[in-house]
N, C-alpha and C. Protein backbone atom coordinates (compact mmCIF):
# COMPACT_ATOMS: atom_id res chain seq x y z
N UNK A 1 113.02 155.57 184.57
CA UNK A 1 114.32 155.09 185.01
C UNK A 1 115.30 155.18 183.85
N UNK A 2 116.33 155.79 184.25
CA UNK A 2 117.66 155.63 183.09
C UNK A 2 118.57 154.78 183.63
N UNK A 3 117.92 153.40 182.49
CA UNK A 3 118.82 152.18 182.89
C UNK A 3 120.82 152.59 182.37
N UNK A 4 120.87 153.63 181.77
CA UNK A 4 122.71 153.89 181.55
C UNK A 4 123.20 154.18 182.34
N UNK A 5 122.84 154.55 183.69
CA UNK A 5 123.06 155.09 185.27
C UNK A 5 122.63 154.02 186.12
N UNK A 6 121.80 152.89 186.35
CA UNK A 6 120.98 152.51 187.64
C UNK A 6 121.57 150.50 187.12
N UNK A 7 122.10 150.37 188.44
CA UNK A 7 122.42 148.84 188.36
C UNK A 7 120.59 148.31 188.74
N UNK A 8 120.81 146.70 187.90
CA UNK A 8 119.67 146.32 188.26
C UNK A 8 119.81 144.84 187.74
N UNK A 9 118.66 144.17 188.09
CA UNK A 9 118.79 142.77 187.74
C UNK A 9 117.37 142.85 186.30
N UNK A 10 117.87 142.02 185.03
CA UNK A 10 117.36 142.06 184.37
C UNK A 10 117.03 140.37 183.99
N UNK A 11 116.61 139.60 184.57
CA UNK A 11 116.35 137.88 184.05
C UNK A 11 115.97 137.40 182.87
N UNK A 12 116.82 136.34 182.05
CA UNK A 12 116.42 135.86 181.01
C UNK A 12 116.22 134.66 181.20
N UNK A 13 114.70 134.62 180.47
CA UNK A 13 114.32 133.37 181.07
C UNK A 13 114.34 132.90 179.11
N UNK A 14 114.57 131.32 179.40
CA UNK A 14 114.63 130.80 178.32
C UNK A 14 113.49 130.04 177.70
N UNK A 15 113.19 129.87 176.96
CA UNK A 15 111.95 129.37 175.88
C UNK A 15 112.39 128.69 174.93
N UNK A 16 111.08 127.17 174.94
CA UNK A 16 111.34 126.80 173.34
C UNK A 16 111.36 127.18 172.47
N UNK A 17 111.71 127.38 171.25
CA UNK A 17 111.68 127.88 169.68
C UNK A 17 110.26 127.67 169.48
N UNK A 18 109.77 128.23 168.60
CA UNK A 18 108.36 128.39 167.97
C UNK A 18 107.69 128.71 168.45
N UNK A 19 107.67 129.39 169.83
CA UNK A 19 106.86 130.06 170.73
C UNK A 19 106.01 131.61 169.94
N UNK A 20 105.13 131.64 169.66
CA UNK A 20 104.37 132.89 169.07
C UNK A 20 103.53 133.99 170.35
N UNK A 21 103.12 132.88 171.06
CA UNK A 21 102.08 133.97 172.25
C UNK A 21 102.49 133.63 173.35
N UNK A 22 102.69 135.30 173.86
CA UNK A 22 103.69 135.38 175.05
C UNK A 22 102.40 136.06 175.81
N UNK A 23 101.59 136.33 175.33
CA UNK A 23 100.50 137.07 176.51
C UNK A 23 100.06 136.63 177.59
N UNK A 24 100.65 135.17 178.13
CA UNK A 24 100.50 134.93 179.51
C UNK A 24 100.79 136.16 180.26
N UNK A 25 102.12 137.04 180.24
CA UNK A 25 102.57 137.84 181.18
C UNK A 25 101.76 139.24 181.15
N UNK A 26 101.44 139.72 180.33
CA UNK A 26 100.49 140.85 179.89
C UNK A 26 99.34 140.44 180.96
N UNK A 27 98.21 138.91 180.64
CA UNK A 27 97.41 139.02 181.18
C UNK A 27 97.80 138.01 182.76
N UNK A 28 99.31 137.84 183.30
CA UNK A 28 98.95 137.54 184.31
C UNK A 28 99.63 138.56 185.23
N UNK A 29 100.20 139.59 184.70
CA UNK A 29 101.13 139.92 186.02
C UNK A 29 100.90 141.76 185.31
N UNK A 30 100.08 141.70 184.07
CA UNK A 30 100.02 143.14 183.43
C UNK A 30 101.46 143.66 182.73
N UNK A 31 102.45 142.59 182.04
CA UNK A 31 103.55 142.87 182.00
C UNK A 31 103.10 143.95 180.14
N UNK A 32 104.34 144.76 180.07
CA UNK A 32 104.52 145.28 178.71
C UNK A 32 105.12 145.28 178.34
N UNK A 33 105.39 144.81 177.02
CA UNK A 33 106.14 144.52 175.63
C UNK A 33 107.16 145.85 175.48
N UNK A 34 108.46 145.94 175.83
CA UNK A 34 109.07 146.80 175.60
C UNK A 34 110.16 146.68 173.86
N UNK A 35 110.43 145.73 173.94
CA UNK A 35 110.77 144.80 172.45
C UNK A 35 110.46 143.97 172.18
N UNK A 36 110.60 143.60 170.74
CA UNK A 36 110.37 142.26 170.30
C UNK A 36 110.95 141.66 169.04
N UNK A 37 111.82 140.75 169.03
CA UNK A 37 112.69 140.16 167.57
C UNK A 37 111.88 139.32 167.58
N UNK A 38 111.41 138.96 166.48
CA UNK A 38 110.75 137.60 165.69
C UNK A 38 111.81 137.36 164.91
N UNK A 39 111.23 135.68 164.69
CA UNK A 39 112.49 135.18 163.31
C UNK A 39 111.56 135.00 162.23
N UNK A 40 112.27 134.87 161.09
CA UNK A 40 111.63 134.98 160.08
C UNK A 40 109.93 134.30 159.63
N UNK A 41 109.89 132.97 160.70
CA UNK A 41 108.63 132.24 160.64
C UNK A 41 107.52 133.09 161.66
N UNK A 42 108.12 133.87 162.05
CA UNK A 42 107.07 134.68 163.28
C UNK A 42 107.18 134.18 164.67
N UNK A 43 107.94 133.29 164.46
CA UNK A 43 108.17 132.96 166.34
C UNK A 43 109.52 133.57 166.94
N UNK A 44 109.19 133.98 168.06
CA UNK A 44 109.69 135.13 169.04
C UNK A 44 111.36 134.33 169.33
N UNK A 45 112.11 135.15 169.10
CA UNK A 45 113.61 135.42 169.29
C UNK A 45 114.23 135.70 170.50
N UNK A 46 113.95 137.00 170.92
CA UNK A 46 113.95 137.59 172.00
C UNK A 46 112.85 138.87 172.45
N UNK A 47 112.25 138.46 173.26
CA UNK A 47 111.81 139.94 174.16
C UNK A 47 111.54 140.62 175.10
N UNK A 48 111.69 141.54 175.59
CA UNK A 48 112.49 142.30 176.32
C UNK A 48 110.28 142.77 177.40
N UNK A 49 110.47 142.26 178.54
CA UNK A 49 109.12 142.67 178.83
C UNK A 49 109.02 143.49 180.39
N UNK A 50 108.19 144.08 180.97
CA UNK A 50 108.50 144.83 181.98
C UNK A 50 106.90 144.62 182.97
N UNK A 51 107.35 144.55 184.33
CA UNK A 51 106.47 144.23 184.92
C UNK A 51 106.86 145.42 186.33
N UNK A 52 106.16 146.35 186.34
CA UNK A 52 105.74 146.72 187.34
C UNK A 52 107.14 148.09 187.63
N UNK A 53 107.63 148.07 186.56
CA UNK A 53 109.12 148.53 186.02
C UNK A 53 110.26 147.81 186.29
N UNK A 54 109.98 146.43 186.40
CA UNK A 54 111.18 145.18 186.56
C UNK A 54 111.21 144.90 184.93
N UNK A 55 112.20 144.96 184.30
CA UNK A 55 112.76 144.55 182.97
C UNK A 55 113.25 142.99 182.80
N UNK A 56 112.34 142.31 182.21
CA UNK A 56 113.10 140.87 182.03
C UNK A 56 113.03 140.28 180.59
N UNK A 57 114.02 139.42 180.10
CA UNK A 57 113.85 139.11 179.01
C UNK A 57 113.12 137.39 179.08
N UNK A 58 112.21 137.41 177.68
CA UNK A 58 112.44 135.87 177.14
C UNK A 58 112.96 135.58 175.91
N UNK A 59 113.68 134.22 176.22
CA UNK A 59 114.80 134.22 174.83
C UNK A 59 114.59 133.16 174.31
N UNK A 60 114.53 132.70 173.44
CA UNK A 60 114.11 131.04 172.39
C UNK A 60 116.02 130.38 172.37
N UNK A 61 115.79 129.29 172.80
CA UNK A 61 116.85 128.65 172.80
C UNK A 61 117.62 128.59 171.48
N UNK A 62 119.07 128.89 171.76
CA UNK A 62 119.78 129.12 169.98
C UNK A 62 120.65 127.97 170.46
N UNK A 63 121.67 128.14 169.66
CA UNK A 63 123.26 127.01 169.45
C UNK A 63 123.69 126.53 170.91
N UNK A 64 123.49 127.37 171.53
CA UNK A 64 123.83 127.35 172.86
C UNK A 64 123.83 126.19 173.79
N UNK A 65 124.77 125.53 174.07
CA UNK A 65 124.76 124.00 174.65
C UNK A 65 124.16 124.11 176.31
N UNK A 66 124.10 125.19 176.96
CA UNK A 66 124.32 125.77 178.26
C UNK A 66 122.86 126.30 178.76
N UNK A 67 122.21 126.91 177.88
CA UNK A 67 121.03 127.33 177.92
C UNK A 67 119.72 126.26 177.75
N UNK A 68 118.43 126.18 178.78
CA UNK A 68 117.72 124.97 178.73
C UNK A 68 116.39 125.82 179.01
N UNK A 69 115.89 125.55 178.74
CA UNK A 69 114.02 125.81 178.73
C UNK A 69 113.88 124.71 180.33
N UNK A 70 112.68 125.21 180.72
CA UNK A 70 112.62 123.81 182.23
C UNK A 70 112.04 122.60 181.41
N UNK A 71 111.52 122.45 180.56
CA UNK A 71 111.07 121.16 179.98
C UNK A 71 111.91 120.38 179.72
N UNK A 72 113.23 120.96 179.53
CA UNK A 72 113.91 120.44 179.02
C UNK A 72 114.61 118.40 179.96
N UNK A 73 114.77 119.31 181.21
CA UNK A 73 115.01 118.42 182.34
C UNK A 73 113.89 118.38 183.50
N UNK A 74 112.77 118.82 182.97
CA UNK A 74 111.91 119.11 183.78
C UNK A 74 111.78 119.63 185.38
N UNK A 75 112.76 121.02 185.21
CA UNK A 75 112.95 121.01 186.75
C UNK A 75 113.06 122.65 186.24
N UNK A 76 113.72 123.49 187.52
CA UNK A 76 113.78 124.63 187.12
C UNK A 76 115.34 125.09 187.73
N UNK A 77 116.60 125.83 187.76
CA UNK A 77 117.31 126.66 188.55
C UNK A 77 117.25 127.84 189.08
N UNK A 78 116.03 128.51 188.80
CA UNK A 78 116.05 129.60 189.50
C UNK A 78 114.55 129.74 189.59
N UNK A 79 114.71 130.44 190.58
CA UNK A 79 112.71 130.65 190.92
C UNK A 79 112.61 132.24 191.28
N UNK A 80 111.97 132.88 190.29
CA UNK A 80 111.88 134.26 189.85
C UNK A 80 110.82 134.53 191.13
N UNK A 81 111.40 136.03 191.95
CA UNK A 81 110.83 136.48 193.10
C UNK A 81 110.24 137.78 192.20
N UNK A 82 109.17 137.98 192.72
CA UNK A 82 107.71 139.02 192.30
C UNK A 82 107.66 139.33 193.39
N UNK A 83 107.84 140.87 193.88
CA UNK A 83 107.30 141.68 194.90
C UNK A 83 105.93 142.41 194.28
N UNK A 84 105.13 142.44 194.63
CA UNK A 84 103.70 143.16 194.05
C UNK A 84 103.05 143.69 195.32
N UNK A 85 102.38 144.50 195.24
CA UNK A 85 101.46 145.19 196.15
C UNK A 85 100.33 144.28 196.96
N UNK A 86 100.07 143.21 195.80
CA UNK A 86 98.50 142.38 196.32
C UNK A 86 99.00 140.89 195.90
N UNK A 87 99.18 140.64 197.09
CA UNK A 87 99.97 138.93 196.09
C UNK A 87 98.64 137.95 195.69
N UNK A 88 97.67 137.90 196.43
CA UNK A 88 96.14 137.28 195.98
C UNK A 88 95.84 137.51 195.26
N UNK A 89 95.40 138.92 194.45
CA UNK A 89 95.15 139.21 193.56
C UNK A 89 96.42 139.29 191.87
N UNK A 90 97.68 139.12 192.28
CA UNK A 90 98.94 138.56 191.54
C UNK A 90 98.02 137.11 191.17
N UNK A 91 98.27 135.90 192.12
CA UNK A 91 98.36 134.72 192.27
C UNK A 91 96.80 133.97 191.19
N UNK A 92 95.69 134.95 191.84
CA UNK A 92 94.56 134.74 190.93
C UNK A 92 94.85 135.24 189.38
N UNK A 93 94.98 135.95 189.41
CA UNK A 93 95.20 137.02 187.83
C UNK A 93 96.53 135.71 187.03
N UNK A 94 97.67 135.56 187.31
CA UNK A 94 98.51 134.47 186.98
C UNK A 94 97.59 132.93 186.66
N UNK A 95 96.88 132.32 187.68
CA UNK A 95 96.04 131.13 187.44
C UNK A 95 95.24 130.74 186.67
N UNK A 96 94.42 132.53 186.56
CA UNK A 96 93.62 132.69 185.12
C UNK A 96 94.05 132.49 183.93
N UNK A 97 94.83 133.42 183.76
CA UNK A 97 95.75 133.13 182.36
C UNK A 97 96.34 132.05 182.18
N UNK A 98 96.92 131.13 182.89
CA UNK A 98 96.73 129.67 182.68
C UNK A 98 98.21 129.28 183.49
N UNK A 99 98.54 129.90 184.84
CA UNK A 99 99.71 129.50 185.35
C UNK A 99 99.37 127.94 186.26
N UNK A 100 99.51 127.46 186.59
CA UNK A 100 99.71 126.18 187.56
C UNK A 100 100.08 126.77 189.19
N UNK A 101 99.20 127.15 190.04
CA UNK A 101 99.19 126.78 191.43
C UNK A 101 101.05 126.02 192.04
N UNK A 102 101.65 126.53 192.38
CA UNK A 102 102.38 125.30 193.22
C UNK A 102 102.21 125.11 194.81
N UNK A 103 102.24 126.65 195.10
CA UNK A 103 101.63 126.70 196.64
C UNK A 103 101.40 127.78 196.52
N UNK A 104 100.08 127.82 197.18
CA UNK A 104 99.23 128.64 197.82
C UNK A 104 99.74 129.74 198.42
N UNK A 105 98.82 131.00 198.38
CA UNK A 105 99.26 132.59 199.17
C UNK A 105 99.18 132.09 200.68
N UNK A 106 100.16 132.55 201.29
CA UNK A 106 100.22 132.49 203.01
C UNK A 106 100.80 133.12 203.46
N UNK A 107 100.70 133.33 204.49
CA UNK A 107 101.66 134.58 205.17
C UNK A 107 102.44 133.56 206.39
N UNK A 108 103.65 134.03 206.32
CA UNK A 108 104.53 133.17 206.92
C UNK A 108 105.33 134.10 208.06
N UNK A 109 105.79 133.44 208.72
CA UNK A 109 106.52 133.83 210.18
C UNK A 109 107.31 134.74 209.97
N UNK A 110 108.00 134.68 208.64
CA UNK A 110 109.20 136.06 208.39
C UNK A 110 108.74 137.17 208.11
N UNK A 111 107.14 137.32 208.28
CA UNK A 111 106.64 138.35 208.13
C UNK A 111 106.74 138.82 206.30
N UNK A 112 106.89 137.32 205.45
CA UNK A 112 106.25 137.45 203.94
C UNK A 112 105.07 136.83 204.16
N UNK A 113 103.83 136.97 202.29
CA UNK A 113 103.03 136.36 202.33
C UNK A 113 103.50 136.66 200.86
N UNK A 114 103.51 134.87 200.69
CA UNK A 114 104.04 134.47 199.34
C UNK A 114 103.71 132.75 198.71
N UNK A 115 103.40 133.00 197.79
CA UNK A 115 102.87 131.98 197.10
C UNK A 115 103.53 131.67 195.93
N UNK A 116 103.38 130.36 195.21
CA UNK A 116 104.29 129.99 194.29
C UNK A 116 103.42 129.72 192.63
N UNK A 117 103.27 130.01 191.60
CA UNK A 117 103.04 129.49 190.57
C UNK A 117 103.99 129.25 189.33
N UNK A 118 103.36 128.08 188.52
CA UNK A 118 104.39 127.87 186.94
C UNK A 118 104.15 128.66 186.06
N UNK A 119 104.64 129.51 184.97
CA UNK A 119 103.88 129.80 183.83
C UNK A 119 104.00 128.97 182.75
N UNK A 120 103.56 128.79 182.32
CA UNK A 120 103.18 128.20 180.90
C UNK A 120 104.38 127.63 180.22
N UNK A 121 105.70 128.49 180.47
CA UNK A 121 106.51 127.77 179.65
C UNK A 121 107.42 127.01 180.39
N UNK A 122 106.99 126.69 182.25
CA UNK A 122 107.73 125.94 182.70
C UNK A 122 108.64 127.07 183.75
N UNK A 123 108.85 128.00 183.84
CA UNK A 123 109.54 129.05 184.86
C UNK A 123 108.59 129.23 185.88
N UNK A 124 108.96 129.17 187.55
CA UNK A 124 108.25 129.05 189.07
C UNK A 124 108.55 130.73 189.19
N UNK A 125 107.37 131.31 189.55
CA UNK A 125 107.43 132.29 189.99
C UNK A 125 107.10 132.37 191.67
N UNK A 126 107.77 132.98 192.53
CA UNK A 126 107.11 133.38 193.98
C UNK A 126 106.87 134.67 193.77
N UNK A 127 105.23 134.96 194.23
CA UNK A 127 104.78 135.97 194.25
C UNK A 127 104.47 136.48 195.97
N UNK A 128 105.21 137.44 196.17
CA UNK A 128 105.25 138.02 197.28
C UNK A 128 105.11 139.10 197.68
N UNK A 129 105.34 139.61 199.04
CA UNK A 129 105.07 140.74 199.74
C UNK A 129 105.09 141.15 201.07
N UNK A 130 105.95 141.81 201.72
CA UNK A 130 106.32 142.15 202.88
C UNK A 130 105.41 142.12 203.72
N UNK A 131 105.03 141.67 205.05
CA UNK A 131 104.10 142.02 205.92
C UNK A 131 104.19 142.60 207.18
């Protein structure tokens, strides 16, 4: 894909500072490391990761009065939608690596089957799929 031509949605999800291991997403969803800024102590700045060729960032909270990690208020504003091929096998693979369950894979009347988990740093993913 040549992102200088193709509109797209790219999500930044926000993180506490001192965050070092981001391999939840590697081992729950198979994501890859396309960048990565560290700060000088070795904890992650910004980076730039890709899942399935969806581009999203995570960013460590800076000066920024506006920007909140979910711990912060313990809640979330946005709940990141995952289209995947196999949402069971998404939902297990995510749980392993250490996501939190919120609801269960089901297939629902609108003809999705979609299920909900946390990752690790507090962001709700729905993992879904057309039926």
């Amino acid at each position: 894909m040549n992102e200088n031509n193709t509109t797209f949605f790219a999500p930044q999800l926000f993180i506490n500072n001192g965050i070092t291991d981001i391999s939840f997403y590697a081992n729950a969803f198979g994501a890859t490391e396309n960048l990565r800024f560290n700060n000088d102590d070795g904890s992650l700045h910004v980076a730039e990761l890709c899942i399935y060729g969806c581009i999203f960032h995570l960013h460590e909270i800076t000066s920024n009065l506006y920007h909140f990690s979910p711990e912060k208020h313990n809640g979330i504003t946005t709940l990141i939608g995952l289209f995947v091929p196999d949402v069971d096998v998404v939902m297990n693979s995510a749980i392993q690596a250490g996501a939190i369950e919120i609801s269960p894979a089901k297939d629902y009347e609108y003809n999705y089957r979609q299920g909900t988990i946390r990752d690790p740093f507090g962001h709700d993913w729905l993992i879904q799929k057309k039926i």
